[in-house]
Protein backbone atom coordinates (compact mmCIF):
# COMPACT_ATOMS: atom_id res chain seq x y z
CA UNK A 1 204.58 56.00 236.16
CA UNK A 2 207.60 56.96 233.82
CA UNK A 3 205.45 55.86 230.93
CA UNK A 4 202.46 58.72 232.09
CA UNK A 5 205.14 61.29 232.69
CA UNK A 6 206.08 60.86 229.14
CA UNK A 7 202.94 61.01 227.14
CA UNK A 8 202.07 64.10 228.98
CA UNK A 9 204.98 65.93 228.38
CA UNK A 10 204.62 64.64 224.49
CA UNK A 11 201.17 66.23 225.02
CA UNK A 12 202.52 69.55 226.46
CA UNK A 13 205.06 69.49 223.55
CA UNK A 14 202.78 68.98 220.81
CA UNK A 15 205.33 65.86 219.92
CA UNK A 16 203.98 63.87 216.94
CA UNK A 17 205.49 60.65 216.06
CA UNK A 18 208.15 60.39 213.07
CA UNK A 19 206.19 57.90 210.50
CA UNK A 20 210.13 57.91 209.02
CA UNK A 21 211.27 56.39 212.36
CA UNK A 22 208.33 54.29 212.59
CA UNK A 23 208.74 52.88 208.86
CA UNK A 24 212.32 52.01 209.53
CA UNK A 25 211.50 50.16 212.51
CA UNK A 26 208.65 48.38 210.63
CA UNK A 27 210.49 48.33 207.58
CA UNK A 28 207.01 49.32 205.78
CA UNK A 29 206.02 52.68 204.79
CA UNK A 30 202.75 51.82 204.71
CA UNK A 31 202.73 53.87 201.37
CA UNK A 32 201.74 51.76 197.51
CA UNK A 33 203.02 53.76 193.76
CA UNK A 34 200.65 54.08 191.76
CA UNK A 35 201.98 55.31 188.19
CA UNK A 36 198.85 56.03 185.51
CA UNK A 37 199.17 57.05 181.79
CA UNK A 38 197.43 60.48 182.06
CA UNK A 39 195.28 61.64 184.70
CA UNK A 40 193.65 64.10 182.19
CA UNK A 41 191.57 61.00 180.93
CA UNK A 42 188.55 60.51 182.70
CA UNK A 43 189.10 56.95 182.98
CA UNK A 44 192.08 57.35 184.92
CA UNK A 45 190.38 59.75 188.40
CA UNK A 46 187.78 56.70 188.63
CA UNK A 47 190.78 53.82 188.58
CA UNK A 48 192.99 56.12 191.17
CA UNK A 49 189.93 56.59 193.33
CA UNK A 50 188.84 52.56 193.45
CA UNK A 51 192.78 52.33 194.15
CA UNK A 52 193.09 54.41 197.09
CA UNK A 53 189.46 53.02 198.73
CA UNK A 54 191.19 49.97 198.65
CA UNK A 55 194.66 50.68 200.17
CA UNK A 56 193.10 52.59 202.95
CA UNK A 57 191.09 49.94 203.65
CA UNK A 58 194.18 47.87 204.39
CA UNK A 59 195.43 50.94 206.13
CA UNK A 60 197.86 52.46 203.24
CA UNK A 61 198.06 55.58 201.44
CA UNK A 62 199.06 55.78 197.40
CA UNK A 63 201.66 58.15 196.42
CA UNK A 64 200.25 58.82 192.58
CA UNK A 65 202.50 59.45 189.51
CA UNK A 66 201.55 60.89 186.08
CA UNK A 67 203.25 59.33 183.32
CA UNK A 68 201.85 61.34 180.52
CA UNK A 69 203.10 59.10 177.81
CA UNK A 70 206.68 60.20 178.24
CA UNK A 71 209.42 57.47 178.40
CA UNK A 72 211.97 59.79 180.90
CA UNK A 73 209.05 60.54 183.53
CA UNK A 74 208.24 56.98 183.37
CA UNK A 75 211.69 55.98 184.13
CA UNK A 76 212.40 58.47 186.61
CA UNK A 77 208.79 57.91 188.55
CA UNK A 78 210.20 54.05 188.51
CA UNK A 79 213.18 54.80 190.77
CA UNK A 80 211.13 57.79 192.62
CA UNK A 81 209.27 55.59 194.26
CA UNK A 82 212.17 52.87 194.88
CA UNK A 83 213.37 55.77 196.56
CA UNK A 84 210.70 56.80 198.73
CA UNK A 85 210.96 52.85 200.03
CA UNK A 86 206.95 52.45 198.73
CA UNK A 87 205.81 48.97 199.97
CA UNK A 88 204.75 48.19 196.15
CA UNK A 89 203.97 49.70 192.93
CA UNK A 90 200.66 49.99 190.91
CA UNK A 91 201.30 50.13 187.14
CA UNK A 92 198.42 51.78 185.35
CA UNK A 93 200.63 53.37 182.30
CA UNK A 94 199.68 51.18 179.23
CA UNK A 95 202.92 51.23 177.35
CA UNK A 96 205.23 51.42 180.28
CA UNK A 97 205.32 47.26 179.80
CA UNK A 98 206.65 47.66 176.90
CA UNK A 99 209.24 50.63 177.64
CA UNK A 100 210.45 49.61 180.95
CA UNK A 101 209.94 46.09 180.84
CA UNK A 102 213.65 45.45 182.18
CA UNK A 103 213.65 47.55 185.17
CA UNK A 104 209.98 45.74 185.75
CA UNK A 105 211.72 42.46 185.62
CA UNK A 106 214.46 43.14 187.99
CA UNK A 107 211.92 45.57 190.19
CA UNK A 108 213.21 45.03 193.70
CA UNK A 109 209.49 45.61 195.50
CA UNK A 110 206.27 43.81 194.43
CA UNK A 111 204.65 45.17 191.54
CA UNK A 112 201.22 45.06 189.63
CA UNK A 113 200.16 45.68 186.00
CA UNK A 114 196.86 46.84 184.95
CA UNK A 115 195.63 47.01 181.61
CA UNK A 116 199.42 46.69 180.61
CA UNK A 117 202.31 44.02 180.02
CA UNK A 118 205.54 43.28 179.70
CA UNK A 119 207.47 40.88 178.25
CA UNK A 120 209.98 38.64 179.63
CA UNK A 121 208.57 39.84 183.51
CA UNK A 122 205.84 37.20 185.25
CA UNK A 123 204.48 39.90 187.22
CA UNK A 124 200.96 39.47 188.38
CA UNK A 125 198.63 41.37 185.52
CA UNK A 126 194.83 42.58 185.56
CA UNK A 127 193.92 43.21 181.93
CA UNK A 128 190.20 43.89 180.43
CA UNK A 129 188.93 41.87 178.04
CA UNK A 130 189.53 44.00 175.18
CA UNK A 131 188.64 41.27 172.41
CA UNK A 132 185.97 40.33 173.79
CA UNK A 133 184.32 44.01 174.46
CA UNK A 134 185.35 44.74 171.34
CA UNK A 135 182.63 41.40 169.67
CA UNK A 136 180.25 42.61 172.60
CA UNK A 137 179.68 45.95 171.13
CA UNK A 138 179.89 44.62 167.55
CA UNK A 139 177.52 42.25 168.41
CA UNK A 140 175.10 44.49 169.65
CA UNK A 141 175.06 46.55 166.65
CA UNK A 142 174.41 43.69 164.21
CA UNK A 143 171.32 42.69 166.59
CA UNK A 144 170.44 46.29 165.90
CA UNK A 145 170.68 45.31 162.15
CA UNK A 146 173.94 47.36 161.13
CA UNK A 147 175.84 46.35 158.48
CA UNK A 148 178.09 48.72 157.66
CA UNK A 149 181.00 49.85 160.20
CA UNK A 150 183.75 52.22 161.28
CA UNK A 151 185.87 51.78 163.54
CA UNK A 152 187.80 55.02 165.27
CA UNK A 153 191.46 53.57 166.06
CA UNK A 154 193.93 54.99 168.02
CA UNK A 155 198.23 55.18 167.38
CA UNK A 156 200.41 52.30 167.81
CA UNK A 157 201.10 52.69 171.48
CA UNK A 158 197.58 51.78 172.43
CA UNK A 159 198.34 48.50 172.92
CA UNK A 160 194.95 47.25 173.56
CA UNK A 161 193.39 49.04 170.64
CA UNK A 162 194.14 46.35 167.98
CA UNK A 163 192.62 43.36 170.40
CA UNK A 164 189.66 46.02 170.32
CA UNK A 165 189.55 46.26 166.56
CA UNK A 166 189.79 42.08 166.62
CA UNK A 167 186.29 41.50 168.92
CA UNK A 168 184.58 43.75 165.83
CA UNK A 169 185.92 41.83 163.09
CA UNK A 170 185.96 38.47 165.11
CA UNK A 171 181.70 39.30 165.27
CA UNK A 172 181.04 40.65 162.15
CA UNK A 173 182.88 38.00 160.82
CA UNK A 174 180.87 35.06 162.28
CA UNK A 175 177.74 37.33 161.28
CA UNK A 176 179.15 36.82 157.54
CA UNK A 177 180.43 39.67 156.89
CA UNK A 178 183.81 40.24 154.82
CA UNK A 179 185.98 41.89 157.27
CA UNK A 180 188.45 42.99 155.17
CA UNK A 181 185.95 44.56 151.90
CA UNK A 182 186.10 48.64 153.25
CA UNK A 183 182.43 48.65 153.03
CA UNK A 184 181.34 46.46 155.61
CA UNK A 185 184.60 47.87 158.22
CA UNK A 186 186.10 51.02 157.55
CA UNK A 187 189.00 51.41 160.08
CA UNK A 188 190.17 55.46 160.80
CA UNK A 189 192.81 56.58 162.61
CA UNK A 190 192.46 59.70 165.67
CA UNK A 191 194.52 59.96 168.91
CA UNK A 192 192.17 58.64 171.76
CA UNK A 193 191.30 62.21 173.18
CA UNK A 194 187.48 63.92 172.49
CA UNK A 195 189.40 66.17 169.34
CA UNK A 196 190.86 62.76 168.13
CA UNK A 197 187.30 61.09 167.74
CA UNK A 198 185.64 64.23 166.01
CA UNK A 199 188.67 64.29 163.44
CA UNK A 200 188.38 60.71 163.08
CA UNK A 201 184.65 60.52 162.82
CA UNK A 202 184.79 63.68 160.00
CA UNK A 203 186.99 61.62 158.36
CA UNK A 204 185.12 58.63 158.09
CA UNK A 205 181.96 61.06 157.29
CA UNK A 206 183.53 62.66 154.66
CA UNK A 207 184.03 59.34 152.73
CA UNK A 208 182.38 58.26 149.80
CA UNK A 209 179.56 55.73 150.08
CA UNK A 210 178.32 53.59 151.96
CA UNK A 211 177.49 55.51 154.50
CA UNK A 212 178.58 54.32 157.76
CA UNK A 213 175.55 53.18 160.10
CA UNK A 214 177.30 52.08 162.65
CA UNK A 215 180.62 52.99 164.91
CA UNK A 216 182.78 51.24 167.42
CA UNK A 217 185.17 54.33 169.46
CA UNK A 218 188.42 52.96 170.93
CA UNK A 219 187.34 54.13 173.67
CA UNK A 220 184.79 56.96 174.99
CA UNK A 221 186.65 60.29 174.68
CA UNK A 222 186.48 59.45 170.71
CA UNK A 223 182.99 58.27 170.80
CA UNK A 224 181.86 61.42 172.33
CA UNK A 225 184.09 63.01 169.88
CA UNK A 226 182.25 61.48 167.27
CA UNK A 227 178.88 62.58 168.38
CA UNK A 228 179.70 66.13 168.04
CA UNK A 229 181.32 65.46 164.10
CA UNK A 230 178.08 63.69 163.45
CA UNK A 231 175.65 66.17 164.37
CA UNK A 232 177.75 68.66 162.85
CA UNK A 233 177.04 66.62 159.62
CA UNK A 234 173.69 66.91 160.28
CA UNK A 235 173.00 63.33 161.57
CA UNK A 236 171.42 62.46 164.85
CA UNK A 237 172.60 59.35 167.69
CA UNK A 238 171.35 57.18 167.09
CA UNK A 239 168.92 57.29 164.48
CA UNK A 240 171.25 57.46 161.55
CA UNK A 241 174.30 56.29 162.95
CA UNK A 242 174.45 53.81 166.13
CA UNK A 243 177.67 54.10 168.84
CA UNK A 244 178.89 52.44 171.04
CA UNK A 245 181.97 53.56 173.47
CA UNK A 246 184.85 51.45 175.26
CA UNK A 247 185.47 52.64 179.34
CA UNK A 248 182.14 53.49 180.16
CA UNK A 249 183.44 56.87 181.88
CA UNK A 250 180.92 58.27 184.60
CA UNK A 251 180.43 61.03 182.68
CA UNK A 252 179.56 59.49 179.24
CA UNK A 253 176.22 58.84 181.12
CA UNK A 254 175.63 62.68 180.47
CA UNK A 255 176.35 63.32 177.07
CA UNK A 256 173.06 63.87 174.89
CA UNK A 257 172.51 60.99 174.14
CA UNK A 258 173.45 59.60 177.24
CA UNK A 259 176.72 57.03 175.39
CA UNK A 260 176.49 53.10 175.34
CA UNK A 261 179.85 51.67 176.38
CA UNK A 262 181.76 48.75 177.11
């Protein structure tokens, strides 16, 4: 009787439970961190979104964090969500392994790397394959019968880019191909954006022959990038130059051509 005469005066009130109570009782918020590099990058939406299917699925909600490449946000998103007593934390930033790494390896709540790492911290990691993408889309350009390759190559803190860069050489290398002689693999440099890949693919354009036939983008901002610096040039995807992408981003499916990627 006391137990009816209190749920309708919460309903006469309009009470609504304190989830803060509740999670001190529980001592679970019920809440997961998830920190990503820039959520600008298309790749990036598509992660959060498979993220947050799955943690409501278990009944949790994600609290998301943009690191946007800087060290200080990175830092300060760190103890944020320490702060706001998250059950665990979601690391998505790719060079926050490498910045952080001693606040990960001291990190008093689970955590869990993706496409990043750390060392001196055994946290539990999911990485892609970057090698081997990088010999599956080599590969698939010698079957085409390319021979001679760029290779659009972002800075130093893309960490995964030079494991990328490996798969190509790693392929063209057991297709016997001299890796390192500039007209079988011309390597040129371009932040990872859609601006970075044109620049990048201009500059590799603008060299002097061989022509490149064939192109491997870090990832698929630069490829489509370098579509629009090679039909500027007067070339067409992909009957003078072949490309293939690393993400495969729902929207590469659109450009014209639609983009082959990893």
């Amino acid at each position: 009787e006391t137990h009816a005469r209190v749920e309708e005066a919460a309903r006469e009130l309009g009470f609504r439970p304190s989830d803060v109570a509740r999670s001190l009782k529980r001592r679970s918020t019920l809440t997961l961190g998830l920190i990503v590099t820039d959520i600008e990058n298309p790749y990036f939406p598509q992660l959060v979104r498979a993220v947050e299917d799955a943690a409501i699925g278990e009944g949790y909600a994600i609290l998301l964090c943009n690191a946007d490449e800087d060290p200080e946000r990175e830092a300060s998103y760190l103890d944020f969500l320490v702060e706001r007593r998250v059950d665990g934390i979601i690391v998505t930033a790719r060079t926050i392994g490498s910045r952080q790494g001693e606040w990960l390896a001291r990190a008093p709540l689970p955590v869990v790397l993706v496409n990043t790492g750390t060392a001196g911290a055994a946290l539990p990691s999911i990485a892609s394959d970057n090698r081997g993408g990088g010999r599956m889309a080599a590969r698939h350009l010698l079957e085409l019968g390319h021979r001679r390759f760029g290779y659009l190559m972002p800075p130093p803190r893309n960490l995964d880019a030079p494991d990328r860069l490996g798969g190509v050489r790693d392929a063209l290398a057991t297709a016997g191909l001299a890796v390192d002689d500039p007209s079988a693999l011309a390597v040129v440099l371009g932040p990872p954006t859609v601006t970075g890949g044109e620049a990048a693919m201009d500059d590799l354009l603008d060299r002097p022959a061989p022509a490149r036939t064939a192109v491997v983008a870090y990832n698929d901002l630069m490829a489509i990038g370098a579509m629009r610096a090679i039909r500027r040039h007067g070339l067409r995807v992909p009957d003078d130059v072949s490309l293939v992408g690393f993400d495969d981003v729902a929207f590469a499916a659109y450009a014209e051509p639609a983009l082959t990627a990893l």
